[in-house]
Protein backbone atom coordinates (compact mmCIF):
# COMPACT_ATOMS: atom_id res chain seq x y z
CA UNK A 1 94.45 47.70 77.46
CA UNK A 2 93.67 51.34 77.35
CA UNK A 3 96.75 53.90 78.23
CA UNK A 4 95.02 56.17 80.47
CA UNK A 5 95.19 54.42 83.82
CA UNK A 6 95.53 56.26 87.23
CA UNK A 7 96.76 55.01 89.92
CA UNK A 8 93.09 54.05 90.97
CA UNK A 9 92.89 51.54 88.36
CA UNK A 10 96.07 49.99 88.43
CA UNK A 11 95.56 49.42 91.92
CA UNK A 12 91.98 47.46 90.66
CA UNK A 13 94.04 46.15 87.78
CA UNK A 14 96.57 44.34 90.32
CA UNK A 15 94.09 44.35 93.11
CA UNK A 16 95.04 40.33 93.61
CA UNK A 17 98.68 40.73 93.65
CA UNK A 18 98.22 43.51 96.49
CA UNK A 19 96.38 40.88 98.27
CA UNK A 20 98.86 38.50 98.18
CA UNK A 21 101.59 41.09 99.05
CA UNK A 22 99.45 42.07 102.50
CA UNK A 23 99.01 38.53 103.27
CA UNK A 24 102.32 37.63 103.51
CA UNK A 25 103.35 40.38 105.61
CA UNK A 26 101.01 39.82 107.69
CA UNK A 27 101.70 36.61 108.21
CA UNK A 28 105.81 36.80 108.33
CA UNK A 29 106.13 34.02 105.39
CA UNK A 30 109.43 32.54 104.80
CA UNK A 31 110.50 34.40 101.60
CA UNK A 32 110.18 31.64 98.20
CA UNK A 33 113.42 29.96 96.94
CA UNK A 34 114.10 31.72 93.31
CA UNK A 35 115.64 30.26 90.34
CA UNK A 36 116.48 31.08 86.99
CA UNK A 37 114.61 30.48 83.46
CA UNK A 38 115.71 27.15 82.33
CA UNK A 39 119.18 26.38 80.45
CA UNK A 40 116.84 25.98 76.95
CA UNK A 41 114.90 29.06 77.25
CA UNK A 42 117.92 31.35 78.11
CA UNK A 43 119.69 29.50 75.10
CA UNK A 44 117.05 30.53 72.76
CA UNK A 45 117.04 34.25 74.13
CA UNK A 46 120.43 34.64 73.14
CA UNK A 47 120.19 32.66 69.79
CA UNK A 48 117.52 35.03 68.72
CA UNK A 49 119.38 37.95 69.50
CA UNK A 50 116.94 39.65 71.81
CA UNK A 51 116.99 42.52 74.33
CA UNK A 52 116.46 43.57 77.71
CA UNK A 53 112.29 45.22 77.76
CA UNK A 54 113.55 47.75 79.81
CA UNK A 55 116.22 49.05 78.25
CA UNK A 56 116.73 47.26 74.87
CA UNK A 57 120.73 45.73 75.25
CA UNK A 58 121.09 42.75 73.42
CA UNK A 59 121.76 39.42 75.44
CA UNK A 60 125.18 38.33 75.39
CA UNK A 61 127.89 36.22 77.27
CA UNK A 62 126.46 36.50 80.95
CA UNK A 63 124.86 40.51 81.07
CA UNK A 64 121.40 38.99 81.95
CA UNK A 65 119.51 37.29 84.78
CA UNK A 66 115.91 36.54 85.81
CA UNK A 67 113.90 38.77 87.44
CA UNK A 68 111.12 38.08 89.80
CA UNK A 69 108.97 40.80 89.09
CA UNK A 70 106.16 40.43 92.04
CA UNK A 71 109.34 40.46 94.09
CA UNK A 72 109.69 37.38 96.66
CA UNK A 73 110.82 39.84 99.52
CA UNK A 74 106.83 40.81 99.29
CA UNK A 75 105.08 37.56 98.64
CA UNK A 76 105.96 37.10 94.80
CA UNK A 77 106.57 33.46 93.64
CA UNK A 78 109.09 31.27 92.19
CA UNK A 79 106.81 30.36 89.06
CA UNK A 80 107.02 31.02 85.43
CA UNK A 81 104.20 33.74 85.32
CA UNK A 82 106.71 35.23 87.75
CA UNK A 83 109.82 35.29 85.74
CA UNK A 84 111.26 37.47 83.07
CA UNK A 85 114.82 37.77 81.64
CA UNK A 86 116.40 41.27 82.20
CA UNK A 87 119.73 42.25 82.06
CA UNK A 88 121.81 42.60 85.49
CA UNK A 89 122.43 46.33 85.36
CA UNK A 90 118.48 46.93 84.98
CA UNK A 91 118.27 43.81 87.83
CA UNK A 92 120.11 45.57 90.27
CA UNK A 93 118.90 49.07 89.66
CA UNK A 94 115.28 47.59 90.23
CA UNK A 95 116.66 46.07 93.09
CA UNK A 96 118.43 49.37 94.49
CA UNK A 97 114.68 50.90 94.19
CA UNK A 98 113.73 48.31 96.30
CA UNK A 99 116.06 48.92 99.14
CA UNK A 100 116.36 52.93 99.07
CA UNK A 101 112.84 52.78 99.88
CA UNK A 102 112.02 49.68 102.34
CA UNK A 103 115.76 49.15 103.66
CA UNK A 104 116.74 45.56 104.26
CA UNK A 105 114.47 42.62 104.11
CA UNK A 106 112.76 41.10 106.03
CA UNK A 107 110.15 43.73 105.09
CA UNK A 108 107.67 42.71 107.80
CA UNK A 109 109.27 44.41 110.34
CA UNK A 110 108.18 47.19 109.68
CA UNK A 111 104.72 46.30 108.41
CA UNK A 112 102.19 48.10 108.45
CA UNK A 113 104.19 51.48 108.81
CA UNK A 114 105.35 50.74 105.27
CA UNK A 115 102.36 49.34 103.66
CA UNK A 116 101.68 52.36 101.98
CA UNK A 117 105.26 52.36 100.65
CA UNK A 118 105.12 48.55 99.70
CA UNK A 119 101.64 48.41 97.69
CA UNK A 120 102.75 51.45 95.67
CA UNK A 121 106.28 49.79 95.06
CA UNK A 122 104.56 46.92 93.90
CA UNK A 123 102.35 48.31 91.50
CA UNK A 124 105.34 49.81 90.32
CA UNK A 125 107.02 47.00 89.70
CA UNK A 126 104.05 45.01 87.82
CA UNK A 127 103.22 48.05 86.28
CA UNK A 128 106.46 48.94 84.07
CA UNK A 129 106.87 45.22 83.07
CA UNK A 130 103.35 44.81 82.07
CA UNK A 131 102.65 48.33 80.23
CA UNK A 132 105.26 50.79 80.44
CA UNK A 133 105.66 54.79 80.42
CA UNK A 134 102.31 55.53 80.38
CA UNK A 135 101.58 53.78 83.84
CA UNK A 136 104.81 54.42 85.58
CA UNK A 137 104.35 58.14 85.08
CA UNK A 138 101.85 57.47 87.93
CA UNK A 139 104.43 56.58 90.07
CA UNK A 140 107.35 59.52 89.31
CA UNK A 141 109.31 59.07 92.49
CA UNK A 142 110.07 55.13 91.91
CA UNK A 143 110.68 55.37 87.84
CA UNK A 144 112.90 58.50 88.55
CA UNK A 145 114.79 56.26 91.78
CA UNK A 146 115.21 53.75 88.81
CA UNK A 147 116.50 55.72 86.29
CA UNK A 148 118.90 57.42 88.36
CA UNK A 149 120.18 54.03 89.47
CA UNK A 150 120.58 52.94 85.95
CA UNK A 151 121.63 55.67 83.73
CA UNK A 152 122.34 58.76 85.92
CA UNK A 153 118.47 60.06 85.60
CA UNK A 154 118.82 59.88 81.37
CA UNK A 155 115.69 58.17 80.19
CA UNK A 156 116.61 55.00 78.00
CA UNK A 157 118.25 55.69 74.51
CA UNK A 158 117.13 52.19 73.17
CA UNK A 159 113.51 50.92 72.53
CA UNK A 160 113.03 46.97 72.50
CA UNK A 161 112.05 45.25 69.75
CA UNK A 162 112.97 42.07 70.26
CA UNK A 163 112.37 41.44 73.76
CA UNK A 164 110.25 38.65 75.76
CA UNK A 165 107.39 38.69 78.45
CA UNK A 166 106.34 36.57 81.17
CA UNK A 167 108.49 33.18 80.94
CA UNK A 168 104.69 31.67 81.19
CA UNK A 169 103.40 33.52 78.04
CA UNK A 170 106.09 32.28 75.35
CA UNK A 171 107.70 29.23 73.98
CA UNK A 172 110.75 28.47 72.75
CA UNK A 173 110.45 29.22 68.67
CA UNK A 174 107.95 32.05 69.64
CA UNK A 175 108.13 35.27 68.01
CA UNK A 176 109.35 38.48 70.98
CA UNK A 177 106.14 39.71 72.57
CA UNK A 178 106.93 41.66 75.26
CA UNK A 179 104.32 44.54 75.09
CA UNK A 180 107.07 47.49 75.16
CA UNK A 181 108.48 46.72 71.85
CA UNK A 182 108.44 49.76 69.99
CA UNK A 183 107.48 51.67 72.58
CA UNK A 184 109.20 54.53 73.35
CA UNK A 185 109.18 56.40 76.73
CA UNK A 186 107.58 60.17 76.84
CA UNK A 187 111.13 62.53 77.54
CA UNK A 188 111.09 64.37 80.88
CA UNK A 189 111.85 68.00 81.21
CA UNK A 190 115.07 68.86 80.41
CA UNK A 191 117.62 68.36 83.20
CA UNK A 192 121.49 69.24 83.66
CA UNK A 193 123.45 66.26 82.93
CA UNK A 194 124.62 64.05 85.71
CA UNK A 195 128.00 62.44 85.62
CA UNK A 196 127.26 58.44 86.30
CA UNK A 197 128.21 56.69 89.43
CA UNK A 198 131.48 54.62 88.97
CA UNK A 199 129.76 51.32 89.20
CA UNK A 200 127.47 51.76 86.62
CA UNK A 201 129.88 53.31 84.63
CA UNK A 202 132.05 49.79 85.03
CA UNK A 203 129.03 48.02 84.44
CA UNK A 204 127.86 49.31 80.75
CA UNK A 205 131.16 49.07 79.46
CA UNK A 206 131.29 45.23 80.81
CA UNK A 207 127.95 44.58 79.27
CA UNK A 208 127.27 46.56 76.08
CA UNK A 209 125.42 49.74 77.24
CA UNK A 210 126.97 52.56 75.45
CA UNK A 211 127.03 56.50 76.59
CA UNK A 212 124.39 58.60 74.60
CA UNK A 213 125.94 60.33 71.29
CA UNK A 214 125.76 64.19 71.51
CA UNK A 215 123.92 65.66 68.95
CA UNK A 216 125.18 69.29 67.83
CA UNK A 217 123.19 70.99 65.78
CA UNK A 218 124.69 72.44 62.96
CA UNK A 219 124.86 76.37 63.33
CA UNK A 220 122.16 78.64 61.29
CA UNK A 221 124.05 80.64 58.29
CA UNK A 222 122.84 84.22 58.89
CA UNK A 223 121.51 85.61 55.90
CA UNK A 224 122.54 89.41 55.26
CA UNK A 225 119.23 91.46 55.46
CA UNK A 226 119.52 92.71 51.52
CA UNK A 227 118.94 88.89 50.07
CA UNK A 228 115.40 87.98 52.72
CA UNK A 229 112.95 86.61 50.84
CA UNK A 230 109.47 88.28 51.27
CA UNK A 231 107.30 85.96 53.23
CA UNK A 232 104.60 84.23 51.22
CA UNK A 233 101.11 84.84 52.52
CA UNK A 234 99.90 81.41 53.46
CA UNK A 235 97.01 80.55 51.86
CA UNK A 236 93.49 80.67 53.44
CA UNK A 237 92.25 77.16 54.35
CA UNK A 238 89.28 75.59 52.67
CA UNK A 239 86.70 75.29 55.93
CA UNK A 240 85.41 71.63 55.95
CA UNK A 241 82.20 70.90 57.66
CA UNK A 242 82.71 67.46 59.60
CA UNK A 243 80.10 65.87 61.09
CA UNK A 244 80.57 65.77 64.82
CA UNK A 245 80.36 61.77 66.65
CA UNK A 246 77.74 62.45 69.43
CA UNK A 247 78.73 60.25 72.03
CA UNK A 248 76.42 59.61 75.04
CA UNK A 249 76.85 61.70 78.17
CA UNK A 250 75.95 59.85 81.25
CA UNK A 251 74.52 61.64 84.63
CA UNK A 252 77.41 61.82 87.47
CA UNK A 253 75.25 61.83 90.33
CA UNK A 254 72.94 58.50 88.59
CA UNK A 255 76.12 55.90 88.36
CA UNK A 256 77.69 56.94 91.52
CA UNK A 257 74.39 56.13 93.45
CA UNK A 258 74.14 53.03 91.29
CA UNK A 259 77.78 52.02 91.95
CA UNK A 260 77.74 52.78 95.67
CA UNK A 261 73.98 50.72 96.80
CA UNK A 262 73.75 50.66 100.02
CA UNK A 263 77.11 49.16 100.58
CA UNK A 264 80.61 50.44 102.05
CA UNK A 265 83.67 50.02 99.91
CA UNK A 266 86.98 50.98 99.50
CA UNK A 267 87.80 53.33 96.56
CA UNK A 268 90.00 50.58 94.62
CA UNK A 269 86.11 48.03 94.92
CA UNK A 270 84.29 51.17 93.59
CA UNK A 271 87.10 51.72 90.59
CA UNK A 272 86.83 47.92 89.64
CA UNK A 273 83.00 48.32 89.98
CA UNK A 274 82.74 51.24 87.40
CA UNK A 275 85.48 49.20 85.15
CA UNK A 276 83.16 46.44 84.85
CA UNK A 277 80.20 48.35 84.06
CA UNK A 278 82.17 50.03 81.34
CA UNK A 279 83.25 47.18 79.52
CA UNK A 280 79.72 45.65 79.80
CA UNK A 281 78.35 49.28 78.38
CA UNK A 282 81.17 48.49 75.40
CA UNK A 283 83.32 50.90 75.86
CA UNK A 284 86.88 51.32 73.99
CA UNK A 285 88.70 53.47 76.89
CA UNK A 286 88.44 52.66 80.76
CA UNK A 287 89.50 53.98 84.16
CA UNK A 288 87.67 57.22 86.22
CA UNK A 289 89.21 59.56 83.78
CA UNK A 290 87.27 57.86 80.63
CA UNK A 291 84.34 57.93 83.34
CA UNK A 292 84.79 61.89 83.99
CA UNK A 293 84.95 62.73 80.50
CA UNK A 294 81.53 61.11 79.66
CA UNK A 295 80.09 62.20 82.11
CA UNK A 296 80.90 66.16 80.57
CA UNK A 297 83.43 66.56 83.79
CA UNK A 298 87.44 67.55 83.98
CA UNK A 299 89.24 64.31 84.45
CA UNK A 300 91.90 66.16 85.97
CA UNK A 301 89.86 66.86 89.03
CA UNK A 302 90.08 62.81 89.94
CA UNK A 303 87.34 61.43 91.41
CA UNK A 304 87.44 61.57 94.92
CA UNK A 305 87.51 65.84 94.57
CA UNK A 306 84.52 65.06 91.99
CA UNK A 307 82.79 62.83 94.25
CA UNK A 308 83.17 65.48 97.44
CA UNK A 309 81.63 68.20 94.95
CA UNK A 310 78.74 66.78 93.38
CA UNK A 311 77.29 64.37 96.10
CA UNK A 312 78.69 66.26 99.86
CA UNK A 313 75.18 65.82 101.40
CA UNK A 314 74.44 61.96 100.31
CA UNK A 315 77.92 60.14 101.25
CA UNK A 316 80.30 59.68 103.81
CA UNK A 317 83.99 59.29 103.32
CA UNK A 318 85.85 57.76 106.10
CA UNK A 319 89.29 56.78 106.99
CA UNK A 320 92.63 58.47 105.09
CA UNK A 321 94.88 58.83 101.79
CA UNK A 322 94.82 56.44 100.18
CA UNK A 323 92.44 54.20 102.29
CA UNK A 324 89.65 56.01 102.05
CA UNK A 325 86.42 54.25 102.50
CA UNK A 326 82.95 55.71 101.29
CA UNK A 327 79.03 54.83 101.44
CA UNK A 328 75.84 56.50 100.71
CA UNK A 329 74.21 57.84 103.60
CA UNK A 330 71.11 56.71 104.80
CA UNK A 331 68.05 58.88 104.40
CA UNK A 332 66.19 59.40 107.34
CA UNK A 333 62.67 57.87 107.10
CA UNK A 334 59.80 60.43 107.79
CA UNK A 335 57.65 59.68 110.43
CA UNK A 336 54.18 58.37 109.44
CA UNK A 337 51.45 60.64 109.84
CA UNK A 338 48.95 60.10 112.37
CA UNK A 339 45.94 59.45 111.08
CA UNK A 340 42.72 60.80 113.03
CA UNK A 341 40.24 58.39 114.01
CA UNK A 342 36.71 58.36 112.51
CA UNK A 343 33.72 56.48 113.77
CA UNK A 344 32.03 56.28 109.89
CA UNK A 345 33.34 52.90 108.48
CA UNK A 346 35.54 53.96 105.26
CA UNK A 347 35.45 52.03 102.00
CA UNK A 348 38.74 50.63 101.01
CA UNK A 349 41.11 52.47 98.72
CA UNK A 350 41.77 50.81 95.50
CA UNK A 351 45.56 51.06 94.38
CA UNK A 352 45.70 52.98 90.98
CA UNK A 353 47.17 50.03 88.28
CA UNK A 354 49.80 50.73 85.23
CA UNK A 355 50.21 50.13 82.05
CA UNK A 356 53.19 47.04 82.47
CA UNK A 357 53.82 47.57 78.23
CA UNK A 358 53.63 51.28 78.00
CA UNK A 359 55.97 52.30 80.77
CA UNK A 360 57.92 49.47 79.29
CA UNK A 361 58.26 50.77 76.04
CA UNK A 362 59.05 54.48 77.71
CA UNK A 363 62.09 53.05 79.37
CA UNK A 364 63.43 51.54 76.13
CA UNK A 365 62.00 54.19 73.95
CA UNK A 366 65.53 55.32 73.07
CA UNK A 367 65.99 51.81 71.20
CA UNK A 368 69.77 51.00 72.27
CA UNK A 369 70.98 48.07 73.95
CA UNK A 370 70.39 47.94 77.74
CA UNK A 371 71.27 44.71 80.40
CA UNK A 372 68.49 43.80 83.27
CA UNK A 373 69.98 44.76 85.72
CA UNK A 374 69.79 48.76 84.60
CA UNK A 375 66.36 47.96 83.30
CA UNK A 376 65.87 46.79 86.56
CA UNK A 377 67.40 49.86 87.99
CA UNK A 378 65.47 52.06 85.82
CA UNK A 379 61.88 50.65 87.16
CA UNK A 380 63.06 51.32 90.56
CA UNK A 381 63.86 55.10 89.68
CA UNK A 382 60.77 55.46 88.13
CA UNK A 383 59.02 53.82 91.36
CA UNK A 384 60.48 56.23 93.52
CA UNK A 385 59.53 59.08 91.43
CA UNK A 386 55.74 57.59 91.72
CA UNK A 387 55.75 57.13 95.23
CA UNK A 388 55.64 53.67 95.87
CA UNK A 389 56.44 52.33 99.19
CA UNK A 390 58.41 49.08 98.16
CA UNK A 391 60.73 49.39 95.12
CA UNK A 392 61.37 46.48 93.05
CA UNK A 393 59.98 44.37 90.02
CA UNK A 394 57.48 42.32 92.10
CA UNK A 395 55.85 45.33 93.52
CA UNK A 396 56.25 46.72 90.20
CA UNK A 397 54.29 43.69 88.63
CA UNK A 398 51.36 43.43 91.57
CA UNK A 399 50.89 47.82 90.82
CA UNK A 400 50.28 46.50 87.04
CA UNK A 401 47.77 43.61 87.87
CA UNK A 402 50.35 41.03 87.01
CA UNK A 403 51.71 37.75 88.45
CA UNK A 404 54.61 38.63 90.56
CA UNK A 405 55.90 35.16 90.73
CA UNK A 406 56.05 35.27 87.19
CA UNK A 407 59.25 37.52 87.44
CA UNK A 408 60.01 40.38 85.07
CA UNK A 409 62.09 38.72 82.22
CA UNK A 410 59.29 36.28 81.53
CA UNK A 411 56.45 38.90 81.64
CA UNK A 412 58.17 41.00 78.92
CA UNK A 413 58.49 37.78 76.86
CA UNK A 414 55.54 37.36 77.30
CA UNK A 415 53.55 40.55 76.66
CA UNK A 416 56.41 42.02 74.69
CA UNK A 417 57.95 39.18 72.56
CA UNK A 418 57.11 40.69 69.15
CA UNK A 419 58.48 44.15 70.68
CA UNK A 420 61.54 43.37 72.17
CA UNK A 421 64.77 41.37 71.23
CA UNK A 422 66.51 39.36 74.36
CA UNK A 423 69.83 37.93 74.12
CA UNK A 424 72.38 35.70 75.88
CA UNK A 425 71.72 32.58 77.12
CA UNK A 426 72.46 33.40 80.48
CA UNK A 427 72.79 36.16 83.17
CA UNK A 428 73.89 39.27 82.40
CA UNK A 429 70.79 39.40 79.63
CA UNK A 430 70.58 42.53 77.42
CA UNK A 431 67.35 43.85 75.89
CA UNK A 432 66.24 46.57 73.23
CA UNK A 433 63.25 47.47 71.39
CA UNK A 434 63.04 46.75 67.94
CA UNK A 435 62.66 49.42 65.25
């Protein structure tokens, strides 16, 4: 999973989970029944000697619990995809979060004035159990609520190395696989200290979490002027020509249209959109800021501000932060010409016909790997820049004298087949010329 994620694509990343979470409150369920791991599992967790994920104490005596981490007050479920083993100080710290911000359950009460609150929470939640710093740092005002229930606003002193996931993704003689093993949290900026509140105070001397050592650094001896060594002139650096990775820019403007259609969407549909079209294009990094950068853009302009630059005059973006819903406007048709009437009897005007294999081999002239549906896209651009009335393959075919019934995947086959190379057995197809 790639560490730059926005907020944007976490929400696509837990897009189901929101779901659920709106669902519910819509619907006032009765909150699930929870329960613990079983008797077996937690056995094994303190056999093994291993940790909390979010703060790295060991498991001992009774300092741990399970933790729903969809929580149930929101729609989460009592199922072992559900569950992970935490210890009670980080348990009701996580819990605290919960309450500073909604109040007291039932949480529907106030629905949908708190939505905005709730799906944000919830990401949260998912979020620094699943991944860690580098996604909660999206979210400062819940991981900072957390910390300052849980260690006075001091980030974490321990990183896990032996912790567990999801109860549903291990077994008991299974090796610790919680993905923030050895993971250590970015420092904030730093902050006075804050004395701890007496509870948690009582609390990490009950279960194991000790105070933070002071470091002092040891004092500089001052050297007396007379005995300064002369500075050594650091040597000139040998200047090595590297050969520079071009990677391949893409055209802003060009995937937005293609993401966007003709169809409405919410910002969240267009992230997941451009997330599957990455990983489809093979990409190693996702998310709108991999996007920007490709595209030769700042990612730190985001891609609403981006989007409200480069395209003001062909969508429309409706609705408010952070429901914002946007569409490509619809290009007013011109009105047809007139045409003057004539008494002479005209002879009909034969359509001019293409080359099918030349403009073919144009669009794949730049011999990397490309799926149908851009080729696809590609004809249609090309189309539009020719004139054509009706844009798509079968039009394309009849303007090139062929069968359009035939369809365009079996018409390269079978024009093209010692050309081209066409692989996967099924839908989405890719295609490139061969050298």
């Amino acid at each position: 999973m790639s560490k730059h994620l926005d907020l944007i694509d976490l929400e696509s990343l837990y897009s189901k989970e929101i779901e659920k979470a709106k669902k519910f409150l819509e619907n006032k369920k009765t909150v699930a029944n929870g329960t613990n791991l079983s008797p077996t599992k937690v056995e094994f967790l303190l056999k093994t000697k291993a940790q909390c994920p979010l703060c790295g104490i060991k498991f001992q005596g009774a300092n741990h619990n399970t933790e729903h981490i969809h929580p149930r007050g929101i729609g989460g479920e009592n199922t072992q995809a559900n569950k992970i083993q935490i210890c009670i100080t980080c348990n009701n710290s996580r819990n605290q979060v919960m309450q500073s911000l909604l109040g007291r359950p039932p949480f529907h009460k106030a629905y949908p004035e708190n939505w905005v609150k709730i799906r944000k929470l919830l990401i949260w939640s998912l979020s620094s159990i699943d991944i860690g710093d580098s996604a909660v740092r999206q979210l400062p005002e819940f991981q900072d609520l957390f910390l300052e229930c849980r260690t006075g606003g001091l980030p974490m002193h321990t990183v896990p190395t032996l912790a567990f996931h999801r109860s549903s993704t291990w077994k008991i003689g299974d090796e610790p696989n919680s993905p923030l093993n050895g993971i250590k949290a970015v420092p904030k900026k730093v902050m006075p200290k804050k004395s701890k509140g007496f509870f948690v105070t009582i609390l990490d001397k009950l279960f194991g979490f000790e105070a933070e050592e002071k470091v002092v650094s040891p004092k500089k001896e001052k050297i007396p002027l007379s005995k300064k060594k002369p500075r050594n002139k650091p040597k000139a650096k040998k200047i090595v020509e590297e050969k520079v990775v071009e990677i391949e820019q893409y055209d802003f403007v060009e995937r937005m249209r293609y993401f966007l259609g003709e169809e409405e969407m919410s910002m969240v549909k267009l992230g997941s959109k451009m997330r599957e079209w990455q990983e489809k294009e093979g990409w190693k990094e996702f998310g709108t800021k991999a996007f920007l950068t490709r595209c030769g853009l700042k990612p730190s302009a985001g891609l609403m501000k981006t989007i409200k630059q480069k395209m003001a005059d062909e969508i429309e973006i409706t609705g408010e932060s952070p429901n914002y819903r946007i569409k490509a406007k619809k290009k007013p048709q011109p009105k047809p010409k007139e045409k003057p009437k004539q008494k002479s009897v005209e002879k009909p005007v034969e359509s001019e016909h293409f080359d099918f294999v030349e403009i073919i081999r144009t669009l794949l002239s730049n011999g990397e790997v490309t799926s149908m549906n851009m080729l696809g896209h590609d004809i249609r651009v090309w189309q539009e820049k020719q004139g054509f009335e009706d844009v798509n393959s079968k039009t394309f075919l009849v303007r090139c004298g062929l069968k359009p019934s035939a369809g365009l995947m079996n018409t390269i086959r079978e024009l093209m087949g010692d050309e081209i190379e066409i692989t996967g057995d099924e839908p989405p197809f890719t295609i490139r010329m061969l050298k």
